[in-house]
C-alpha atoms as a PDB file:
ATOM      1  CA  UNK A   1      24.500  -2.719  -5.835  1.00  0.00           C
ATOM      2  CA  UNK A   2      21.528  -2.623  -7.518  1.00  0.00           C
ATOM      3  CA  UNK A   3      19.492  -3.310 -10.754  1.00  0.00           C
ATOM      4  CA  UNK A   4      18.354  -0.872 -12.890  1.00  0.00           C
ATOM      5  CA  UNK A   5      14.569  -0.725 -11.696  1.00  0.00           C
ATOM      6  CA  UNK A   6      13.831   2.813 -11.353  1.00  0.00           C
ATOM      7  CA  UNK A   7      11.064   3.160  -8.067  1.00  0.00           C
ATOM      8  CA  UNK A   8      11.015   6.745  -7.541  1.00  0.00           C
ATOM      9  CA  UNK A   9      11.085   9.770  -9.457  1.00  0.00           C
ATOM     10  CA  UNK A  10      12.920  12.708  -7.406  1.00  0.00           C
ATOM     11  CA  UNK A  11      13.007  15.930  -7.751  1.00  0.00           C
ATOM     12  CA  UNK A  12      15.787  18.647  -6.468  1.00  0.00           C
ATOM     13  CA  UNK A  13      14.984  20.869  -4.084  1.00  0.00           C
ATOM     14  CA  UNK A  14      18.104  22.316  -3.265  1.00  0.00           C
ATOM     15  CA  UNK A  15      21.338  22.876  -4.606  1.00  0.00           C
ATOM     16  CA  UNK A  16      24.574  24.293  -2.356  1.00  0.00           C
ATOM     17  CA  UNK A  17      28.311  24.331  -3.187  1.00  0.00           C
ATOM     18  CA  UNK A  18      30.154  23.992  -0.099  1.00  0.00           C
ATOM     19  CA  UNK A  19      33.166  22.114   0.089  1.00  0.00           C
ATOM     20  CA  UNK A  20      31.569  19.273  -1.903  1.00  0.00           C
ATOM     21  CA  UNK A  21      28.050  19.851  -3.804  1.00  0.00           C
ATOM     22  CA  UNK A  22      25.255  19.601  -1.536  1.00  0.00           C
ATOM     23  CA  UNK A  23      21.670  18.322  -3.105  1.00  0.00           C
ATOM     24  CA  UNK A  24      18.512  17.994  -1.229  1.00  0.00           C
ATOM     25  CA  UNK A  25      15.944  15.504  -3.516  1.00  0.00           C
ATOM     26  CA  UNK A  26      12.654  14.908  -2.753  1.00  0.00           C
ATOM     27  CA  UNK A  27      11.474  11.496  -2.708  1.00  0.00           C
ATOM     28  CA  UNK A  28       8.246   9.463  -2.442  1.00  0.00           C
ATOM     29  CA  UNK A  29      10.368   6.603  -0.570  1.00  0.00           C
ATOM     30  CA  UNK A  30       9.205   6.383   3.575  1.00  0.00           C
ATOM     31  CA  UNK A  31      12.215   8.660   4.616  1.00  0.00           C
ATOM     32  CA  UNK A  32      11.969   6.917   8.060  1.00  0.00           C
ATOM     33  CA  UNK A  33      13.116   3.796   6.541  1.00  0.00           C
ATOM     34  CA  UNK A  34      16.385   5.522   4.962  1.00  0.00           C
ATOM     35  CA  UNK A  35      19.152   4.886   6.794  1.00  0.00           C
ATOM     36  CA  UNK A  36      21.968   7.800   7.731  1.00  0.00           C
ATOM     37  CA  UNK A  37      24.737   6.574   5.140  1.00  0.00           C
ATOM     38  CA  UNK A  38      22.456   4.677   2.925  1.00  0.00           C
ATOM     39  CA  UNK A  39      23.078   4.630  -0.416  1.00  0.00           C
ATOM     40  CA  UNK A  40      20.180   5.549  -3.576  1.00  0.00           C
ATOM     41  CA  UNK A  41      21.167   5.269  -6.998  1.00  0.00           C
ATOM     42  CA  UNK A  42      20.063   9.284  -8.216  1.00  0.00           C
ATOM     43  CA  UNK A  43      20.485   9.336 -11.754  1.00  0.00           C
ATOM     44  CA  UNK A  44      22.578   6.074 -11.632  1.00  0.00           C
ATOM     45  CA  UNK A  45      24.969   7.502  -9.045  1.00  0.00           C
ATOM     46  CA  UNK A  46      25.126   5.850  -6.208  1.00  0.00           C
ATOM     47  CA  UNK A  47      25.223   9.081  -3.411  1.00  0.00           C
ATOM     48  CA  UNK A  48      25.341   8.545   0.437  1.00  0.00           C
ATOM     49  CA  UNK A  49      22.679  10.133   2.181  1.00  0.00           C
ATOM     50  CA  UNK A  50      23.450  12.796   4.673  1.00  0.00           C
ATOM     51  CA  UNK A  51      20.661  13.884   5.808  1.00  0.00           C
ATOM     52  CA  UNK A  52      17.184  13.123   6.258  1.00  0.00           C
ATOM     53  CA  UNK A  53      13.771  14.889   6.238  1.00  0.00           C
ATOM     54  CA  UNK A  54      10.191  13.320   6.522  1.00  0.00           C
ATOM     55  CA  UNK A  55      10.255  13.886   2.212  1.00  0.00           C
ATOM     56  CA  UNK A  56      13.499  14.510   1.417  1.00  0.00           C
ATOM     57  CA  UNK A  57      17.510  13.284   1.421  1.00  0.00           C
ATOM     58  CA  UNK A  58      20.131  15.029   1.443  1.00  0.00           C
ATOM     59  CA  UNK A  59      23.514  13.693  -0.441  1.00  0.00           C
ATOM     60  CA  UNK A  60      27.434  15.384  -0.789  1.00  0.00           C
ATOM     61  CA  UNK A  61      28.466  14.847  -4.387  1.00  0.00           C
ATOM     62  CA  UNK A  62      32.521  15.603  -4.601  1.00  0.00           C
ATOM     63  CA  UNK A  63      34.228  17.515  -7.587  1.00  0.00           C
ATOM     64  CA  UNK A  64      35.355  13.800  -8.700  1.00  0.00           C
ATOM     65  CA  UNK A  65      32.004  12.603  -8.923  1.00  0.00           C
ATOM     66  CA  UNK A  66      30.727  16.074 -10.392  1.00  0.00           C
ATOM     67  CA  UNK A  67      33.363  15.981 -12.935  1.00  0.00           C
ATOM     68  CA  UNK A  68      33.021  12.379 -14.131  1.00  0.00           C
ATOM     69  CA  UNK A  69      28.832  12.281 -14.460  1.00  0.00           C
ATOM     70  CA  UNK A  70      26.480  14.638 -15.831  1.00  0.00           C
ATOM     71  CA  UNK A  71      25.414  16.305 -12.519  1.00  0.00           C
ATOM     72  CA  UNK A  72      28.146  18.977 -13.793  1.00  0.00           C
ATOM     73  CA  UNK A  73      27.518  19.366 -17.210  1.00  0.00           C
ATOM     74  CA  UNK A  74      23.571  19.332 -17.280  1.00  0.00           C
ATOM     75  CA  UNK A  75      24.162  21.745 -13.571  1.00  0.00           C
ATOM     76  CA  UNK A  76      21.857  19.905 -11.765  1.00  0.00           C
ATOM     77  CA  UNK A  77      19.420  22.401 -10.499  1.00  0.00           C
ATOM     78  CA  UNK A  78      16.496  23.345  -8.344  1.00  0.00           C
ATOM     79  CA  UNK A  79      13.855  21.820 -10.600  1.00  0.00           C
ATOM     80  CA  UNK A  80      15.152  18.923 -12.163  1.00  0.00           C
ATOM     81  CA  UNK A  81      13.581  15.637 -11.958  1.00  0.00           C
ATOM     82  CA  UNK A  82      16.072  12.413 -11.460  1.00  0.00           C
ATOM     83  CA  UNK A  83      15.479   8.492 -11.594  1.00  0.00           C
ATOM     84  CA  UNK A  84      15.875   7.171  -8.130  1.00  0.00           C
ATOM     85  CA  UNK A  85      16.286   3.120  -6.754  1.00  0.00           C
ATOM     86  CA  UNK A  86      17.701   2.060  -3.494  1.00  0.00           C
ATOM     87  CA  UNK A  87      20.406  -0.193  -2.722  1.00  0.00           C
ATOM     88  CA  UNK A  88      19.438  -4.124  -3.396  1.00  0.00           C
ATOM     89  CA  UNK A  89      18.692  -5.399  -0.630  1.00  0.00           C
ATOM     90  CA  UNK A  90      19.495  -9.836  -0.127  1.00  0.00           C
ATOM     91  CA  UNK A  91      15.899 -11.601  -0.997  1.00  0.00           C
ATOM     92  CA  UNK A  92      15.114  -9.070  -3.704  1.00  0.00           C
ATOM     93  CA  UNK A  93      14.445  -9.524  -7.075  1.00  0.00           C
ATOM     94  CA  UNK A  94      16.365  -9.000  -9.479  1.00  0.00           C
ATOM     95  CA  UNK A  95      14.652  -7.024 -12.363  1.00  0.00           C
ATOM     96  CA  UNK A  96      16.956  -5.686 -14.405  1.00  0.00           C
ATOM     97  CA  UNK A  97      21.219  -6.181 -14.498  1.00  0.00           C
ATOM     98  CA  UNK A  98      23.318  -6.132 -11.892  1.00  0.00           C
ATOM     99  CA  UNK A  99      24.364  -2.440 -11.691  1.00  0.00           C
ATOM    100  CA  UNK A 100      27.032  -0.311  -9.391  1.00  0.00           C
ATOM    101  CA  UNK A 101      26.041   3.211  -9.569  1.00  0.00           C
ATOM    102  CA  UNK A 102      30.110   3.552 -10.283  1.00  0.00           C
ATOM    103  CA  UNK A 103      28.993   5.814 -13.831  1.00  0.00           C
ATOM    104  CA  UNK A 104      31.634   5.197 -16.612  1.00  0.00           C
ATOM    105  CA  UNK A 105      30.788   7.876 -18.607  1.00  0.00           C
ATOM    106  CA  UNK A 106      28.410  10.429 -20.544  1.00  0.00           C
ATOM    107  CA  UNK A 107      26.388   9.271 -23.339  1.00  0.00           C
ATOM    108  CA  UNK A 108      25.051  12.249 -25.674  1.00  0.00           C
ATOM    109  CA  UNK A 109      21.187  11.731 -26.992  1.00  0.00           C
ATOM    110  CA  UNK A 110      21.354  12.256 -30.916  1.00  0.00           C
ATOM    111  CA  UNK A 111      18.448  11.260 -32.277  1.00  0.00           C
ATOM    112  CA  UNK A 112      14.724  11.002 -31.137  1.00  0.00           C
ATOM    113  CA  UNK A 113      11.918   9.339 -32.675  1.00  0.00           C
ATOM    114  CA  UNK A 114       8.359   8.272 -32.116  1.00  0.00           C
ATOM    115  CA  UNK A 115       7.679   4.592 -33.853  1.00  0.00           C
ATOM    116  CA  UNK A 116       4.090   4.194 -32.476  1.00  0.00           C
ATOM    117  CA  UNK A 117       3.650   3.949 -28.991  1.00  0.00           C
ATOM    118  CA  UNK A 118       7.140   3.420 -28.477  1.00  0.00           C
ATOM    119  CA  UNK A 119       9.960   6.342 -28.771  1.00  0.00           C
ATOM    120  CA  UNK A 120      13.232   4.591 -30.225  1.00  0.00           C
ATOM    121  CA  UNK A 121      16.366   7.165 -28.989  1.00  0.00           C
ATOM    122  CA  UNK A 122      20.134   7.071 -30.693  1.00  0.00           C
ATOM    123  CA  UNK A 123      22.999   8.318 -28.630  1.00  0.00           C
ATOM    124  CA  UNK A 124      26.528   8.310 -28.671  1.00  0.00           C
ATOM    125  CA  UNK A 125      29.062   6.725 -26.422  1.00  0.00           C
ATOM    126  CA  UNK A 126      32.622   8.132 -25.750  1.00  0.00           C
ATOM    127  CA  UNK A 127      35.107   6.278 -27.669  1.00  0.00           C
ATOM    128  CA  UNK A 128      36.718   4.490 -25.170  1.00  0.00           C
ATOM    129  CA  UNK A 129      33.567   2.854 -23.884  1.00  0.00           C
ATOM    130  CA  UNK A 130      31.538   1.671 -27.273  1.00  0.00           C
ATOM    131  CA  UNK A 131      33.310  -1.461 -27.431  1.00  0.00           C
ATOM    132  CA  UNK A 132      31.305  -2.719 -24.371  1.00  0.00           C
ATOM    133  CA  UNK A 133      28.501  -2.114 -25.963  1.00  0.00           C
ATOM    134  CA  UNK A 134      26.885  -5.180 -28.456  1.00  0.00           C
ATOM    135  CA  UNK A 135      23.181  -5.880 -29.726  1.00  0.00           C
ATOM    136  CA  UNK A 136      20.803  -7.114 -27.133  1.00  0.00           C
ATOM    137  CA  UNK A 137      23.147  -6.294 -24.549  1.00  0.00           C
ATOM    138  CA  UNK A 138      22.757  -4.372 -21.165  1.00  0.00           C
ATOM    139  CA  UNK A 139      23.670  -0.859 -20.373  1.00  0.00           C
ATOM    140  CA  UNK A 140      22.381   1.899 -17.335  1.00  0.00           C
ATOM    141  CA  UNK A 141      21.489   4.677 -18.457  1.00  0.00           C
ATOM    142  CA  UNK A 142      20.346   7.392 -16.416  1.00  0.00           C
ATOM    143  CA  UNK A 143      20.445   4.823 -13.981  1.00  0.00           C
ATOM    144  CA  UNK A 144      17.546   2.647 -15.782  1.00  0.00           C
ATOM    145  CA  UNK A 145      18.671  -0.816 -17.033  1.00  0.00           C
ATOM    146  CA  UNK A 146      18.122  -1.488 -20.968  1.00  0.00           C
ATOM    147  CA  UNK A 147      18.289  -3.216 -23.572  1.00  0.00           C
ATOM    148  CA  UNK A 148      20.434  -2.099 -26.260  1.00  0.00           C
ATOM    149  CA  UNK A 149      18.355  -2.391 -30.088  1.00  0.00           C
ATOM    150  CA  UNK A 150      21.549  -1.506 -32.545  1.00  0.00           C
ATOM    151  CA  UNK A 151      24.936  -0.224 -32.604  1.00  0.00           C
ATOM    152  CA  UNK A 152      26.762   1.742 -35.796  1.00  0.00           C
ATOM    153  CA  UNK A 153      30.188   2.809 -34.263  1.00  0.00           C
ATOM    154  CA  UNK A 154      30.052   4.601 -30.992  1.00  0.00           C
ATOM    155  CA  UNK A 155      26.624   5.457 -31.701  1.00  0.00           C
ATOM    156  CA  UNK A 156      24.076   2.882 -29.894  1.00  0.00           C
ATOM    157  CA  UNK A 157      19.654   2.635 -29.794  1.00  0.00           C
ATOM    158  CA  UNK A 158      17.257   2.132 -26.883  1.00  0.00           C
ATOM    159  CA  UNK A 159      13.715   1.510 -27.546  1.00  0.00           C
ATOM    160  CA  UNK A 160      11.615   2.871 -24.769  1.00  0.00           C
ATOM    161  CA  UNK A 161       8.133   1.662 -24.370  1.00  0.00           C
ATOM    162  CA  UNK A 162       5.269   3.656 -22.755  1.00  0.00           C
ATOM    163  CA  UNK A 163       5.772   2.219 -19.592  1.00  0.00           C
ATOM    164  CA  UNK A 164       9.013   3.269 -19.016  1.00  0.00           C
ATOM    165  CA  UNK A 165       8.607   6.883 -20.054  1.00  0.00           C
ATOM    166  CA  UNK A 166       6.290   6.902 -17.197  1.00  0.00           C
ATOM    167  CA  UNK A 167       8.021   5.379 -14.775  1.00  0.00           C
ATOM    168  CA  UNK A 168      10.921   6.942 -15.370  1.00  0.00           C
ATOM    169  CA  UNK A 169      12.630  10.342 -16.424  1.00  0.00           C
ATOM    170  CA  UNK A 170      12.907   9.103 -19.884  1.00  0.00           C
ATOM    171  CA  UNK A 171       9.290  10.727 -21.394  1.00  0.00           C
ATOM    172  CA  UNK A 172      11.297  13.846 -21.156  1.00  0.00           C
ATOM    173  CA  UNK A 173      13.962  12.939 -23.263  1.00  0.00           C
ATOM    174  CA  UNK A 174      15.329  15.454 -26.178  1.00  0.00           C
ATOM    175  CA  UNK A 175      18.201  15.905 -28.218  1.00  0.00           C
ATOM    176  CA  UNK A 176      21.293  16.959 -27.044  1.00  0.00           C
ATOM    177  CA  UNK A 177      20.626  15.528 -23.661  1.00  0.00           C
ATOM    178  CA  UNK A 178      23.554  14.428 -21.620  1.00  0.00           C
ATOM    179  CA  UNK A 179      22.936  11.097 -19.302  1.00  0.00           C
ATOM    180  CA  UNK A 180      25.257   8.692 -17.043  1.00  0.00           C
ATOM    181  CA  UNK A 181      26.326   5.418 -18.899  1.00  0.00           C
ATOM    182  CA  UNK A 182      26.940   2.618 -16.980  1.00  0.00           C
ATOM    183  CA  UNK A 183      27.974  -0.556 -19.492  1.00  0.00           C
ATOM    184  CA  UNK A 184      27.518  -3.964 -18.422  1.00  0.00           C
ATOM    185  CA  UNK A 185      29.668  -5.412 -15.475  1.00  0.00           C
ATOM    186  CA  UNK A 186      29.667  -8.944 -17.352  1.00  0.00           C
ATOM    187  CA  UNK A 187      30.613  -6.944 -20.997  1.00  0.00           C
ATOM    188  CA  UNK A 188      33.935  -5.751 -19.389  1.00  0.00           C
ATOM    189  CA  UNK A 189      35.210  -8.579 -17.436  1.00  0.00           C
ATOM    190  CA  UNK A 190      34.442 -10.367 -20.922  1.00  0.00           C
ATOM    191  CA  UNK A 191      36.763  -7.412 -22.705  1.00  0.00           C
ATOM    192  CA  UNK A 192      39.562  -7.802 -20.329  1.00  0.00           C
ATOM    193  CA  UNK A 193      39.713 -11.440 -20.599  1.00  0.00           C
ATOM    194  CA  UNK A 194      40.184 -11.089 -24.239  1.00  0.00           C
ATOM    195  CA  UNK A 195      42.707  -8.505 -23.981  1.00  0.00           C
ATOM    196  CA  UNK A 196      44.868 -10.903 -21.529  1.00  0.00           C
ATOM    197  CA  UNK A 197      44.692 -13.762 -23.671  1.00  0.00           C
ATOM    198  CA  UNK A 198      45.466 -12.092 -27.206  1.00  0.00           C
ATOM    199  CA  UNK A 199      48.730 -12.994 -28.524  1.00  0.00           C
END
């Protein structure tokens, strides 16, 4: 599990298709204290680690995983920078929502815009999964937990203040950009509780 808080910014340093997709990010996090089979949220996927160096993890990312996120259809590549948070650990606090690193889906950026300080970005949800998302609700995106401004339709906003473009991947954000959408654990236990108890 884990919550959203993005506490490292990696960058790929290798990419290898073997039998599964082998990525090598580097990482600011003490490597020593990264356990073998560990898990760290990359982009809000939660990847095993394989292998360890004294900067650097190693993960296997299988076609499923691949084929379901945007590691395939953005190609991750040698180069690319990606939000990273470890696992929650018991005793720690809980900063953002509750999230899995299970992605449900890719979002599509449509629509960037400065409004002062701030940058306010519009982006569209697949179909199936905009009705989990309401007003001042939660989503992951990208693996950061946020508050969601507006929705028209499938189409949803996130205001991003300075501070997060920072911290986070999100100061590079552009049009057209693909990104992993988690929705809200709580939003779709809510949905299936409706659906059971419609007439």
């Amino acid at each position: 599990m884990f919550t959203g808080i993005i506490t490292d910014i990696g960058t790929i340093i290798s990419v290898v298709q073997e039998g599964d997709l082998r990525v090598r990010i580097q990482t600011s996090y003490n490597t020593a204290g990264i356990d073998m089979g560990a898990s760290i949220a990359s982009d809000g996927v939660c990847l095993t680690v394989v292998d360890l160096g004294t900067d650097w993890y190693e993960v296997q990312i299988s076609a499923e995983t691949v084929d379901k996120t945007n590691i395939g259809r953005n190609k991750w590549s040698v180069g690319k920078r990606v939000n990273l948070e470890r696992a929650l650990r018991v005793g720690d606090e809980l900063g953002g929502h509750i999230v899995s690193g299970h992605v449900d889906g890719v979002a599509e950026v449509t629509d960037v815009v400065d409004e002062g300080d701030s940058t306010r970005v519009t982006l569209r949800a697949p179909n199936d999964l905009a009705r989990f998302i309401a007003p001042k609700g939660s989503v992951a995106l990208n693996g950061t937990s946020l508050t969601v401004n507006d929705v028209d339709g499938p189409e949803f906003g996130i205001n991003f203040i300075p501070h997060t473009k920072v911290a986070t991947t999100w100061g590079d954000v552009a049009v057209g950009d693909l990104v992993n959408l988690e929705i809200d654990t709580l939003a779709r236990y809510v949905a299936r509780l409706a659906e059971t108890q419609a007439p």
